[in-house]
N, C-alpha and C. Protein backbone atom coordinates (compact mmCIF):
# COMPACT_ATOMS: atom_id res chain seq x y z
N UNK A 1 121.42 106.20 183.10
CA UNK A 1 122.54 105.73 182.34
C UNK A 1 123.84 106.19 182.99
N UNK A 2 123.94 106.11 184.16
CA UNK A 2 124.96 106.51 184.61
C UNK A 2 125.69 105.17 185.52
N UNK A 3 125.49 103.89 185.00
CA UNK A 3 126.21 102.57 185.57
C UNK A 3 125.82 101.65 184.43
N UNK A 4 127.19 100.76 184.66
CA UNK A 4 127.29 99.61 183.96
C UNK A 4 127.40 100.07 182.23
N UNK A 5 127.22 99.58 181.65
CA UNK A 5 127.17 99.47 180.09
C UNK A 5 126.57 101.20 180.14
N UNK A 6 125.51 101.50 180.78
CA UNK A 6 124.67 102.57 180.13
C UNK A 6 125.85 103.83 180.31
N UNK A 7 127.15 103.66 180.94
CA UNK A 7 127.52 105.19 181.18
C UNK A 7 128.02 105.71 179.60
N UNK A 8 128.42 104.67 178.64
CA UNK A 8 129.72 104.94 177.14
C UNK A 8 127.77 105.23 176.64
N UNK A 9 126.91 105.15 176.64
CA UNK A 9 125.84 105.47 175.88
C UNK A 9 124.78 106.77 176.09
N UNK A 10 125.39 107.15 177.09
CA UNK A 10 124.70 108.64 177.46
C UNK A 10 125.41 109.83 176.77
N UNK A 11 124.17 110.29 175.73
CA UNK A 11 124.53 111.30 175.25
C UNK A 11 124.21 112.49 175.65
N UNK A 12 125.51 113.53 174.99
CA UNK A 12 125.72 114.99 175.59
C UNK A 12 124.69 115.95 176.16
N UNK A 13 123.61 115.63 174.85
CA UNK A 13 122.41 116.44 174.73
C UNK A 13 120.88 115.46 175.10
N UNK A 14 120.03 115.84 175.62
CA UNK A 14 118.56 115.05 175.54
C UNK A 14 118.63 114.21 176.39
N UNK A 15 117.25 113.51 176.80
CA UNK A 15 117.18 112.55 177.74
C UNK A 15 117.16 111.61 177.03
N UNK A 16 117.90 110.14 177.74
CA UNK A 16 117.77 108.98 177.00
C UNK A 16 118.16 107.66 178.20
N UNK A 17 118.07 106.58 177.96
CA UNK A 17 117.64 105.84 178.66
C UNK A 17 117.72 104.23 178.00
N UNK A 18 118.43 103.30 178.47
CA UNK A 18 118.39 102.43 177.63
C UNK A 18 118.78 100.87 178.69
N UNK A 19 118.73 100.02 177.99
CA UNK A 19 119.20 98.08 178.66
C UNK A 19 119.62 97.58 178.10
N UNK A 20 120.67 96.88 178.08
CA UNK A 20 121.91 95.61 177.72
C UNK A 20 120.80 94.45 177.28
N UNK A 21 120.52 93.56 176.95
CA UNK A 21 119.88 92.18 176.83
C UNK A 21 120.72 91.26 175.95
N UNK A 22 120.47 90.07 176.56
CA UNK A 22 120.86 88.69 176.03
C UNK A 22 119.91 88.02 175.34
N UNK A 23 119.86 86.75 174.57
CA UNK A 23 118.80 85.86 174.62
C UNK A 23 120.34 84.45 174.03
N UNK A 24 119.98 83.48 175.21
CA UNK A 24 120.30 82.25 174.96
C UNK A 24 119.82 81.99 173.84
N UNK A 25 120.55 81.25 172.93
CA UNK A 25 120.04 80.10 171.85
C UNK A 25 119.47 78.88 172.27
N UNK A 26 120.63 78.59 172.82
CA UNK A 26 120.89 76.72 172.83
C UNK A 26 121.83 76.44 171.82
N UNK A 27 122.21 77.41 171.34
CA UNK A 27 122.80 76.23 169.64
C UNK A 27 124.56 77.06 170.52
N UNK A 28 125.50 76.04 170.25
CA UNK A 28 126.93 75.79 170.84
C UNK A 28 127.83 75.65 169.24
N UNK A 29 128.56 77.15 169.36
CA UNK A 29 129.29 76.58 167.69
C UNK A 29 130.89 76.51 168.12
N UNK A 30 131.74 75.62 167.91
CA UNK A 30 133.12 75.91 168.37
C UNK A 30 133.12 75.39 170.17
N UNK A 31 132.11 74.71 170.64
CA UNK A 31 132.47 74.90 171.91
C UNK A 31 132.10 75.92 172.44
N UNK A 32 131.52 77.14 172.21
CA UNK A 32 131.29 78.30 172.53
C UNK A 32 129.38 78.70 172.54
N UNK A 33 129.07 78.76 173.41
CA UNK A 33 127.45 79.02 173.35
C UNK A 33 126.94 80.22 172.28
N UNK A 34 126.59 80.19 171.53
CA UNK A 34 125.54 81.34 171.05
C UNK A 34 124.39 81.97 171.62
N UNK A 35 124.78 83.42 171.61
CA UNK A 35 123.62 84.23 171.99
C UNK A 35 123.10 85.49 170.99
N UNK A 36 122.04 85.67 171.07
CA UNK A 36 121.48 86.79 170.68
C UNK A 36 121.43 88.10 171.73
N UNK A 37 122.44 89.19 171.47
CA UNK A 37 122.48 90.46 172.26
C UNK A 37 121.86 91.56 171.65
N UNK A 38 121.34 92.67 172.60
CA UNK A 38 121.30 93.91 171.76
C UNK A 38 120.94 95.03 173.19
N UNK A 39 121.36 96.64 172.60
CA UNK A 39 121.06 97.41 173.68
C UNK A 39 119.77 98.20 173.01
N UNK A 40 118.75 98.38 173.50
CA UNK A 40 118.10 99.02 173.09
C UNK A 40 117.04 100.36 174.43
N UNK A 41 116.99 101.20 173.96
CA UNK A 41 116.76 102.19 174.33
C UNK A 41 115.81 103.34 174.05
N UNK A 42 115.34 104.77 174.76
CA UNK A 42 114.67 105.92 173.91
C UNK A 42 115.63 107.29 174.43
N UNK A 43 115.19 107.71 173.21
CA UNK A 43 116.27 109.28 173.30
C UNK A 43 115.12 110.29 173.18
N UNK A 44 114.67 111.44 174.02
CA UNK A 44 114.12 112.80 173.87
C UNK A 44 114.33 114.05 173.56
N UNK A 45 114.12 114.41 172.49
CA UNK A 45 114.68 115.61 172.43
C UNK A 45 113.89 116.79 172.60
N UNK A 46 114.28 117.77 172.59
CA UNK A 46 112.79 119.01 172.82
C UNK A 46 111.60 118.96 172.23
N UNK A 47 111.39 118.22 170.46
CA UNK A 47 110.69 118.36 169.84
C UNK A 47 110.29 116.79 169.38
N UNK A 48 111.37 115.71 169.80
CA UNK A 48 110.91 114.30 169.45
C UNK A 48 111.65 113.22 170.30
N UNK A 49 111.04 112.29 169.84
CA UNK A 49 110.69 111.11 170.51
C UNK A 49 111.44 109.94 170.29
N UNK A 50 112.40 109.08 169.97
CA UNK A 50 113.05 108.44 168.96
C UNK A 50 113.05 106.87 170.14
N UNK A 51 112.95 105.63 169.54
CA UNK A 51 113.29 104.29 170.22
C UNK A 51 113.83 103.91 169.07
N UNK A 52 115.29 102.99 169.97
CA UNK A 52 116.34 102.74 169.24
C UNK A 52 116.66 101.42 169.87
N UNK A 53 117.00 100.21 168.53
CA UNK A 53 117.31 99.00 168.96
C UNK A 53 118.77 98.74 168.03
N UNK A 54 119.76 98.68 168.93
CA UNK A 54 121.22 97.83 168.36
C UNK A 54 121.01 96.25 168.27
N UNK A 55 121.02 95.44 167.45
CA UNK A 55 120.78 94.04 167.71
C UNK A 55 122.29 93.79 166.74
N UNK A 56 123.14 92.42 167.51
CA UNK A 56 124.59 91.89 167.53
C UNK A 56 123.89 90.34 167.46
N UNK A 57 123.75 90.16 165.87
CA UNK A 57 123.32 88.72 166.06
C UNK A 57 124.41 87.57 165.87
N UNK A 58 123.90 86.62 166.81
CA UNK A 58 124.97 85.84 167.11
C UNK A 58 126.54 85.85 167.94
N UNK A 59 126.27 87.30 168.40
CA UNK A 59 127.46 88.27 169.31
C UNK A 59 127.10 88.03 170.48
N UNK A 60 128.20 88.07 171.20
CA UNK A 60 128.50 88.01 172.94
C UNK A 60 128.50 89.88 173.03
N UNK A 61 128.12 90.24 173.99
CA UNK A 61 128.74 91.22 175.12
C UNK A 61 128.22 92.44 173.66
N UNK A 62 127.86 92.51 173.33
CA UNK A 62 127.14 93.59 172.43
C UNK A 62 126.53 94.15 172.74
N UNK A 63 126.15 94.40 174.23
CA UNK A 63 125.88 95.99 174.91
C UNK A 63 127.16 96.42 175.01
N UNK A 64 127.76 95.94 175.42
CA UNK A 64 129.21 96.87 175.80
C UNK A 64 129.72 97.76 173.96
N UNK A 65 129.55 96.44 173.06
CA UNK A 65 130.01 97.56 171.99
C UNK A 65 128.98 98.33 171.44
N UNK A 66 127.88 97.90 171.16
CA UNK A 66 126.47 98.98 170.99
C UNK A 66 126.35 100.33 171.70
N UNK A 67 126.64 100.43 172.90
CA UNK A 67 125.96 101.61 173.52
C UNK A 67 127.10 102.71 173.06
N UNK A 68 127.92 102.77 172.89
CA UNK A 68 128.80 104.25 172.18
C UNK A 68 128.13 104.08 170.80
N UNK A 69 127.61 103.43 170.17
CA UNK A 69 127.25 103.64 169.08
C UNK A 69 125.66 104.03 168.93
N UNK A 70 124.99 103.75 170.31
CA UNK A 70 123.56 104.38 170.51
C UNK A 70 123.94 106.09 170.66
N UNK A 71 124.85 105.82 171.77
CA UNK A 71 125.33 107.41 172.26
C UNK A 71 125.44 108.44 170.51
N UNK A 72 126.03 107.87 169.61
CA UNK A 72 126.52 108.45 168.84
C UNK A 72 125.40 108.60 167.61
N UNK A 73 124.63 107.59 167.86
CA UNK A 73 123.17 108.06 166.56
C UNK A 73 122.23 108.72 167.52
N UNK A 74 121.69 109.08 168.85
CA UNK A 74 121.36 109.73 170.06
C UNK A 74 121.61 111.36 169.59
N UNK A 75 123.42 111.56 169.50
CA UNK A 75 123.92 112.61 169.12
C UNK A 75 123.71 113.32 167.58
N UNK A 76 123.39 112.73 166.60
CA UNK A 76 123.36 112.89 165.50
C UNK A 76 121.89 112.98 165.19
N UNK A 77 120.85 111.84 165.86
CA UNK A 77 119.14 113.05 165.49
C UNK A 77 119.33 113.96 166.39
N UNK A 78 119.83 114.65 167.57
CA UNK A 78 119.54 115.59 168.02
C UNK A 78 120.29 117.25 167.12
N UNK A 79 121.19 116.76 166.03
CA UNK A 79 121.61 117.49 165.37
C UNK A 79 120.28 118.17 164.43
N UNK A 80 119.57 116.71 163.92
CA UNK A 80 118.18 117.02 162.96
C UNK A 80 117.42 118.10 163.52
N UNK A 81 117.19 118.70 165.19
CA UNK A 81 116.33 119.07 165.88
C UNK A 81 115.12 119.16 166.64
């Protein structure tokens, strides 16, 4: 996680690891294509295991806003321990 989208999603503590994805529709609203985005990922911590999916339905570019917000629930179970 140190390029592209993955660098705003690497958190402070634990190993973690994650991918941007798209999925075309086909369906065009406004002139504008619809897609289905999401970043999804796994976070390790000393004692657990966690897989984590952001899904932006009907959103463009929703890795870019997802992954600070993976980073930031990443940061918060590692608070649990």
């Amino acid at each position: 996680m140190h390029h592209g989208t993955g660098t705003t999603a690497n958190p402070h503590t634990g190993r973690a690891g994650g991918k941007t994805g798209t999925a075309e529709t086909g369906w065009v609203e406004d002139g504008v294509k619809v897609v289905q985005s999401w970043y999804a990922g796994y976070f390790e911590t000393e004692n657990n295991a966690y897989a984590i999916a952001i899904v932006g339905e009907d959103k463009n570019r929703t890795g870019v806003r997802a992954a600070p917000l993976f980073k930031e629930l990443c940061e918060q179970l590692s608070l649990l321990g």
